[in-house]
Protein backbone atom coordinates (compact mmCIF):
# COMPACT_ATOMS: atom_id res chain seq x y z
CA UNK A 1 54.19 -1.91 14.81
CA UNK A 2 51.54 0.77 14.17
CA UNK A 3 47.78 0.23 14.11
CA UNK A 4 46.35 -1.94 11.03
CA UNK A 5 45.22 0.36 8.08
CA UNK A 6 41.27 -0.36 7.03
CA UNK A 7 42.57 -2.32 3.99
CA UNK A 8 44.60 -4.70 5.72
CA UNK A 9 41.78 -5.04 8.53
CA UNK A 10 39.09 -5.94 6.00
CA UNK A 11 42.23 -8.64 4.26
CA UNK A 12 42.40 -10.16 7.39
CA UNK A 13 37.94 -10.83 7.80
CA UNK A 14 37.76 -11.75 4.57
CA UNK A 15 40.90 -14.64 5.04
CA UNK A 16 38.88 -15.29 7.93
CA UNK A 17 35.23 -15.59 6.03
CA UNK A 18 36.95 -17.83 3.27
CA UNK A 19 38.56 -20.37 5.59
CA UNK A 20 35.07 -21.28 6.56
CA UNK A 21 33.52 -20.73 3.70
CA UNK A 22 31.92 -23.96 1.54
CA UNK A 23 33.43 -23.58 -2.00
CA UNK A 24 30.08 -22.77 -3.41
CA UNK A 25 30.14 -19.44 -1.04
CA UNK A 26 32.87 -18.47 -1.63
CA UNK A 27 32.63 -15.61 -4.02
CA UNK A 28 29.81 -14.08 -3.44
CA UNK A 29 28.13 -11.51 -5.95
CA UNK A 30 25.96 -9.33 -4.21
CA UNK A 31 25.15 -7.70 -0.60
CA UNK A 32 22.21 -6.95 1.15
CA UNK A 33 21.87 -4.90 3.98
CA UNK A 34 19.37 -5.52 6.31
CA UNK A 35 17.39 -2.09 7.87
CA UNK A 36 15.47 -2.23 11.03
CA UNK A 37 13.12 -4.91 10.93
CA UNK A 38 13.99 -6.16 7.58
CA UNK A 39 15.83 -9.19 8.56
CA UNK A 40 13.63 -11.52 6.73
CA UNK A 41 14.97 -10.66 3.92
CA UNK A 42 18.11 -13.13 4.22
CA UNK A 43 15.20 -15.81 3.64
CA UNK A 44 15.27 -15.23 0.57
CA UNK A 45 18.50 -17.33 0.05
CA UNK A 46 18.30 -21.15 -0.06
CA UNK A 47 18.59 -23.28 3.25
CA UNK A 48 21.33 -25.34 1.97
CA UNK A 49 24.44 -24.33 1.33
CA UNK A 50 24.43 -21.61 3.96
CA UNK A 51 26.43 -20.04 6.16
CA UNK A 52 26.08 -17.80 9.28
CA UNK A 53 28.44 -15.83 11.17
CA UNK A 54 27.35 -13.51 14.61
CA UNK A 55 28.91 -10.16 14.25
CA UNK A 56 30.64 -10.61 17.39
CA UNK A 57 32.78 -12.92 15.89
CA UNK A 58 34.28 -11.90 13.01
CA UNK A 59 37.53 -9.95 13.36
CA UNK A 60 37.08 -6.45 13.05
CA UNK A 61 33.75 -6.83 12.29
CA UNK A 62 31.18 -3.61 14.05
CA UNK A 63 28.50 -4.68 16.52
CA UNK A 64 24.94 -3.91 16.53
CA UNK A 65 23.46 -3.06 19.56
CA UNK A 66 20.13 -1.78 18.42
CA UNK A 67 16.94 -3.72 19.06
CA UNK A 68 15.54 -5.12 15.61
CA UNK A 69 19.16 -5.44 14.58
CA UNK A 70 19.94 -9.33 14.93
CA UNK A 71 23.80 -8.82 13.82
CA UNK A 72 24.75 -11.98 12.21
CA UNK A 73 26.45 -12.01 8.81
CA UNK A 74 24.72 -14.83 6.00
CA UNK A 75 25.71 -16.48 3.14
CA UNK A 76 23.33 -18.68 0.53
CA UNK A 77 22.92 -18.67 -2.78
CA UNK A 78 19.83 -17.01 -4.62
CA UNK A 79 17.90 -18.62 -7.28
CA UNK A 80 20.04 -21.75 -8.65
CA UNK A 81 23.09 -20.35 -8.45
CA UNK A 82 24.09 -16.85 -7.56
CA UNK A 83 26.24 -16.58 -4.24
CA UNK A 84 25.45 -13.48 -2.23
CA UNK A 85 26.08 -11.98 1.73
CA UNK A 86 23.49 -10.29 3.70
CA UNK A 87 23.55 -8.19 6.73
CA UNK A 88 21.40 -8.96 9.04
CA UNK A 89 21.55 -5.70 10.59
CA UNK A 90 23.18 -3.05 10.45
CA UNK A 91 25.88 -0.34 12.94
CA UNK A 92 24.95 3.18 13.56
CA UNK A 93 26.94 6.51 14.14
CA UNK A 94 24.87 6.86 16.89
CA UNK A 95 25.60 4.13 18.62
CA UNK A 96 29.13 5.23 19.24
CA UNK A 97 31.03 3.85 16.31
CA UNK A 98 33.02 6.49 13.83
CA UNK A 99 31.50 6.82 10.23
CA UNK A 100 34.42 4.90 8.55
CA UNK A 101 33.83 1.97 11.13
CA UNK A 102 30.10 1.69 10.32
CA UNK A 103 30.85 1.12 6.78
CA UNK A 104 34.00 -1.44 7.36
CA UNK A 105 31.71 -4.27 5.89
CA UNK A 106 31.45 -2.65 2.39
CA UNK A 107 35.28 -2.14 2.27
CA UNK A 108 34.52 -6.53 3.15
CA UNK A 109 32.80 -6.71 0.52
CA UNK A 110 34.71 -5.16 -1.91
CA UNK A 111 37.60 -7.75 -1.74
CA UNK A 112 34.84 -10.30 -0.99
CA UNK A 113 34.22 -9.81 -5.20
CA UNK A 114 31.15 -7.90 -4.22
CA UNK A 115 29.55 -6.57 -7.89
CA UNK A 116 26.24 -5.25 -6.42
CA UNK A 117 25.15 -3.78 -2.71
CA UNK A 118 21.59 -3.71 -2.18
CA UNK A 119 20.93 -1.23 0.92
CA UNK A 120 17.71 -1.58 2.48
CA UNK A 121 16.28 0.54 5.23
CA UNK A 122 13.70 2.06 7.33
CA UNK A 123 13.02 5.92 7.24
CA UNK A 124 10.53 8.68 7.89
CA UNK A 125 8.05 9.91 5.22
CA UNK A 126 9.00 13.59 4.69
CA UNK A 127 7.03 13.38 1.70
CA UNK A 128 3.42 14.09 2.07
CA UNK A 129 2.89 11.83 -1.11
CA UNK A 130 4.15 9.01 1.00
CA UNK A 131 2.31 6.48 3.36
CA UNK A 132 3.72 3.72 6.35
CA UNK A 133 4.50 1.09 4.00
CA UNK A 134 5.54 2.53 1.08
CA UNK A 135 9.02 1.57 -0.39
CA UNK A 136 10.90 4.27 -1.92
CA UNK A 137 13.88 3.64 -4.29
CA UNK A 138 16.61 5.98 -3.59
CA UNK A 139 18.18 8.24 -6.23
CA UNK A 140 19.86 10.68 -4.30
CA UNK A 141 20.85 11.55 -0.93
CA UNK A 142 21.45 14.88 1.34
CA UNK A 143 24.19 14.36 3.65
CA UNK A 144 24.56 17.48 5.66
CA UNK A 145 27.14 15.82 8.24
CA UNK A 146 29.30 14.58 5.20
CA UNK A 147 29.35 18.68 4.44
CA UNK A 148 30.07 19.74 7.66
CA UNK A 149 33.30 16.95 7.80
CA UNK A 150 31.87 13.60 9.88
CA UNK A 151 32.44 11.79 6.10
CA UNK A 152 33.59 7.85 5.86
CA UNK A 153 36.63 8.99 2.89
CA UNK A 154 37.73 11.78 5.65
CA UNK A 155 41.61 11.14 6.33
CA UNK A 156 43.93 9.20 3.87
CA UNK A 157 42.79 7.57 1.15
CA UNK A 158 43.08 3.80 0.87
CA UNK A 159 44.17 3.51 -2.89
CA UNK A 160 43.61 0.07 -2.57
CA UNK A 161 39.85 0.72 -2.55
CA UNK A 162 39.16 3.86 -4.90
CA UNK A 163 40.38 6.99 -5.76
CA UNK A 164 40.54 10.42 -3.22
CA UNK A 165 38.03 12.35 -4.82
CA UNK A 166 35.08 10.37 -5.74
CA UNK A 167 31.99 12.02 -7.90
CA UNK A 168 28.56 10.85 -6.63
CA UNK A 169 26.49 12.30 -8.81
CA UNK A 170 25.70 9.13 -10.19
CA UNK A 171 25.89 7.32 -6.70
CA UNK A 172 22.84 5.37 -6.84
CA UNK A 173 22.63 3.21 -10.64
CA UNK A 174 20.29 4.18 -13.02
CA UNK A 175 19.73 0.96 -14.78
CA UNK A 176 19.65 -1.08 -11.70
CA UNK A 177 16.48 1.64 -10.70
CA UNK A 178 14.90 0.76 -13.93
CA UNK A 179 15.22 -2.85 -12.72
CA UNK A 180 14.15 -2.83 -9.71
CA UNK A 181 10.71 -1.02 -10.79
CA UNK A 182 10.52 -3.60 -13.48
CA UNK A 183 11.03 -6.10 -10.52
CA UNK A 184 7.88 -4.40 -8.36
CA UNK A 185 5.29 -5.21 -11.94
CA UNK A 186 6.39 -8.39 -11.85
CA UNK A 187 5.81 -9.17 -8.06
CA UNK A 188 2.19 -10.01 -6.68
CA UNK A 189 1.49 -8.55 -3.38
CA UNK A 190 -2.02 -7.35 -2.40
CA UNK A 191 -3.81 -3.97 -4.03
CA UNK A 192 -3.33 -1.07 -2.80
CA UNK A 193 -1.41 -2.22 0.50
CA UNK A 194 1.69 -0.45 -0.65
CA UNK A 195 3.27 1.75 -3.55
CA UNK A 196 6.38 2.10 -4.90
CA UNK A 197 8.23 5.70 -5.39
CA UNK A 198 11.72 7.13 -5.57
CA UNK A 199 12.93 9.87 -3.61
CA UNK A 200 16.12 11.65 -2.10
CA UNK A 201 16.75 9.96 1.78
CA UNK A 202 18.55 12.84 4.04
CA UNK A 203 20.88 11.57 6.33
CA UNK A 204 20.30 12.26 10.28
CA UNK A 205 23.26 10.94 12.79
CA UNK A 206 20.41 10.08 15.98
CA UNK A 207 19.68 8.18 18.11
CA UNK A 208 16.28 11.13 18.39
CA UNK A 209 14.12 11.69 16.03
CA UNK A 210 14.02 14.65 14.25
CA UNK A 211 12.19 17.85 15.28
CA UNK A 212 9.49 19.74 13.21
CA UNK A 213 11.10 22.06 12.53
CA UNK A 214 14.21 19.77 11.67
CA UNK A 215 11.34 17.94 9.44
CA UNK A 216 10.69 20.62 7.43
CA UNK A 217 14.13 22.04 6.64
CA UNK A 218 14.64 18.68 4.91
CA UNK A 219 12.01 19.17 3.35
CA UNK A 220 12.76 22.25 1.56
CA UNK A 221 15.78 21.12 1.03
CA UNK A 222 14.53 18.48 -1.15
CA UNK A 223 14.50 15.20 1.23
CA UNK A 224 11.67 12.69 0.64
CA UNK A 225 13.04 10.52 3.50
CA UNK A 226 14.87 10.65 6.66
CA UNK A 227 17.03 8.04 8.41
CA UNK A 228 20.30 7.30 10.21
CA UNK A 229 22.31 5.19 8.26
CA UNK A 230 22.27 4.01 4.62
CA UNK A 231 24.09 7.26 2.84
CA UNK A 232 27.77 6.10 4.58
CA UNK A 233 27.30 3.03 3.70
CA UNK A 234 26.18 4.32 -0.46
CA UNK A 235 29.39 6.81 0.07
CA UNK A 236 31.64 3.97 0.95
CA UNK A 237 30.08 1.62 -2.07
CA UNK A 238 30.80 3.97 -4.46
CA UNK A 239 34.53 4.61 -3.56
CA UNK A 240 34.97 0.88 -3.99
CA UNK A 241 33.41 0.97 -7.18
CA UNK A 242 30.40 -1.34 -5.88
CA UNK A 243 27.29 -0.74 -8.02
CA UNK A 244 23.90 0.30 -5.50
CA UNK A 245 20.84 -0.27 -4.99
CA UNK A 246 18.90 1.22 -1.98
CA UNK A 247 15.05 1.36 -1.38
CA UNK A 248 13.82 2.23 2.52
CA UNK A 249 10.15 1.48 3.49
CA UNK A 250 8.52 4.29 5.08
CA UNK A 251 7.68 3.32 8.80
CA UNK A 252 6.18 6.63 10.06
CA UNK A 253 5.27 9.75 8.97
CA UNK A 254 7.34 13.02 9.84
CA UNK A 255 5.30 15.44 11.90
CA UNK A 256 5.57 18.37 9.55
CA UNK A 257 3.34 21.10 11.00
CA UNK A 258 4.72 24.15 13.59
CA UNK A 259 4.34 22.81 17.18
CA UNK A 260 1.27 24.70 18.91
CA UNK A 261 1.67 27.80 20.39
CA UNK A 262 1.02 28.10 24.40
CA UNK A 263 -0.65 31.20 23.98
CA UNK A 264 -3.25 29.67 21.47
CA UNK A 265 -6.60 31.07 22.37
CA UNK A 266 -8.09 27.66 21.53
CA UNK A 267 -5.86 25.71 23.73
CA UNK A 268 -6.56 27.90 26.96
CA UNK A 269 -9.64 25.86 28.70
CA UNK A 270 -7.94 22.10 27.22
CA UNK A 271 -7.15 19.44 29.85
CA UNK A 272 -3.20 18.54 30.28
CA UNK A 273 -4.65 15.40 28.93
CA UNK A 274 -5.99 17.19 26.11
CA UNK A 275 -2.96 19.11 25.07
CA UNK A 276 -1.02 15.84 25.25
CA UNK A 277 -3.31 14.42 22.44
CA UNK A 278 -2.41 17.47 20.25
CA UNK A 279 1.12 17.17 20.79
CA UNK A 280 1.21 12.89 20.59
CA UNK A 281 -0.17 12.60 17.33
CA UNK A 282 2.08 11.74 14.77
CA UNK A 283 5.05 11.22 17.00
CA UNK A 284 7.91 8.36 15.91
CA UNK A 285 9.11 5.60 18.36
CA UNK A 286 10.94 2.43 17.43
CA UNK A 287 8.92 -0.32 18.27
CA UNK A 288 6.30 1.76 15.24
CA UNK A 289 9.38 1.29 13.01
CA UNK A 290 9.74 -2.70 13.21
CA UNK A 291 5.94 -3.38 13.36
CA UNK A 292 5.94 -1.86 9.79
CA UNK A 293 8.91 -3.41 8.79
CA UNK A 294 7.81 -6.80 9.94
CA UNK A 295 4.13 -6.32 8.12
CA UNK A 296 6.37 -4.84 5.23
CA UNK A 297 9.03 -7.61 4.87
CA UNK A 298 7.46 -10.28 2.83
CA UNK A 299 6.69 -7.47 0.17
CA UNK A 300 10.56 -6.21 0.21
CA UNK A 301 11.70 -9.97 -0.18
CA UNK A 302 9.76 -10.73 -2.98
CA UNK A 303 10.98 -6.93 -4.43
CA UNK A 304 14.72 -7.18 -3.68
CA UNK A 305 14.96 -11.13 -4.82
CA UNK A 306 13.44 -10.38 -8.28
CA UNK A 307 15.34 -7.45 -8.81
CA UNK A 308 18.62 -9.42 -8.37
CA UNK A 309 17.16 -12.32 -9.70
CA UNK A 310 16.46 -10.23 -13.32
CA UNK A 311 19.85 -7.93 -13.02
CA UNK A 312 21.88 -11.39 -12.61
CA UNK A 313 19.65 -12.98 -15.50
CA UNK A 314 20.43 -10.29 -17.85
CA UNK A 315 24.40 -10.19 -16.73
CA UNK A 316 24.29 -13.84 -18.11
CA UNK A 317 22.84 -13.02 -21.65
């Protein structure tokens, strides 16, 4: 018997999901997935009736290994009655796993009854506009491994799911952008603590950051943001037919400028110490990314709740 194909995989975790399942969870109609240091937002389901599953066990299921990444899989219900799943972190590319196993949960949630994904991450501020804290709304992404072959629909297609050739230049939904900025009027959080933009996130596979150089090739090439995950994920959502949503808060700032030069006339009578100030300054590290996303997580709860809140109200009318 040959290896299971993706579709029956994903029949088998979601058989698996069900039988545990209370009735109330058991369709679910939206996802949210949970970037680095954005786990509060599955508190913005009820406490009771929920459900929580640890990566590790679910069939099939990818496991995070990355720190700020809890890995648990939740179900609640938002508001009085809307069933929904959230990630509570997320798998990488870098972290070993192929691009088509990274996404495995949105092929989940397509026979889970999915409608809407929200995707939810941290990234680097290409943008000069853009400061730590800011959320940007994603309409469009640059995904220069997807052209160069390392794509989630590489190999063949699962008909089951979507069609071979999907278009994406729609990929991220117009109307549910409106929403969400009508969403961010409607929320109070304090002045001038954080703004709201949109902007086109370039995919980077990692684990390093990016160079400056790296930095501002993006940059001309359009990117407002850069990250390592989020655009399989989109990619994958759209083959399945899942409408998106995807906003990443901007935990650092992408160093931008040409590294100094050695033979620098100005940097000839520094101190080591000296020159290491210089070349510090504005450099990324992880543990900066989930100190902004903790400060920044109440904001994106009350952001992402309201937006599906409002896009679920109007389904109804």
């Amino acid at each position: 018997m040959g290896e299971k194909s993706i579709f029956q995989q994903a029949q088998e975790t979601c058989s698996y999901l069900r039988e545990r399942l209370p009735a109330e969870l058991q369709k679910p109609r939206f996802a949210i997935i949970c970037g680095s240091g954005l786990g509060g937002l599955a508190e913005s389901v009820n406490k009771s009736p929920k459900a929580e599953f640890d990566y590790a066990s679910i069939p099939h299921f990818p496991v995070s290994t990355v720190p700020g990444h809890v890995g648990k899989l939740v179900f609640g219900i938002l508001g009085e009655n809307i069933a929904g799943v959230m990630m509570v972190g997320r798998s990488h590319y870098y972290e070993g796993h192929s691009v088509d196993r990274i996404t495995f949960p949105v092929r989940l949630f397509k026979l889970l009854g999915i409608e809407i994904i929200v995707v939810t991450s941290a990234a680097g501020g290409l943008n000069p506009e853009y400061e730590v804290g800011d959320i940007v709304i994603l309409n469009d992404h640059i995904f220069l491994a997807g052209l160069a072959g390392i794509h989630p629909l590489r190999g063949a297609n699962d008909n089951e799911f979507g069609v071979r050739f999907p278009p994406l230049s729609d990929a991220y939904d117009l109307g549910l952008r409106r929403n969400a900025h009508r969403a961010w009027r409607k929320v109070t959080v304090p002045e001038n603590t954080r703004r709201v933009y949109e902007g086109v996130y370039a995919f980077a596979g990692g684990p390093s950051f990016e160079t400056r150089a790296e930095c501002r090739l993006l940059r001309q090439l359009g990117a407002d943001l850069v990250g390592m995950s989020t655009v399989p994920e989109i990619i994958v959502a759209r083959h399945c037919g899942i409408r998106v949503l995807a906003m990443s808060l901007v935990t650092n700032k992408a160093v931008l400028t040409p590294v100094p030069c050695g033979e620098d006339q100005l940097l000839q009578n520094l101190t080591v110490d000296e020159l290491n100030t210089i070349v510090e300054e504005g450099k990324a590290n992880h543990e900066e990314v989930l100190e902004a996303g903790l400060l920044a997580a109440a904001d994106m709860q009350k952001l992402v709740t309201q937006a599906l809140a409002d896009i679920f109200a109007a389904a109804e009318n």
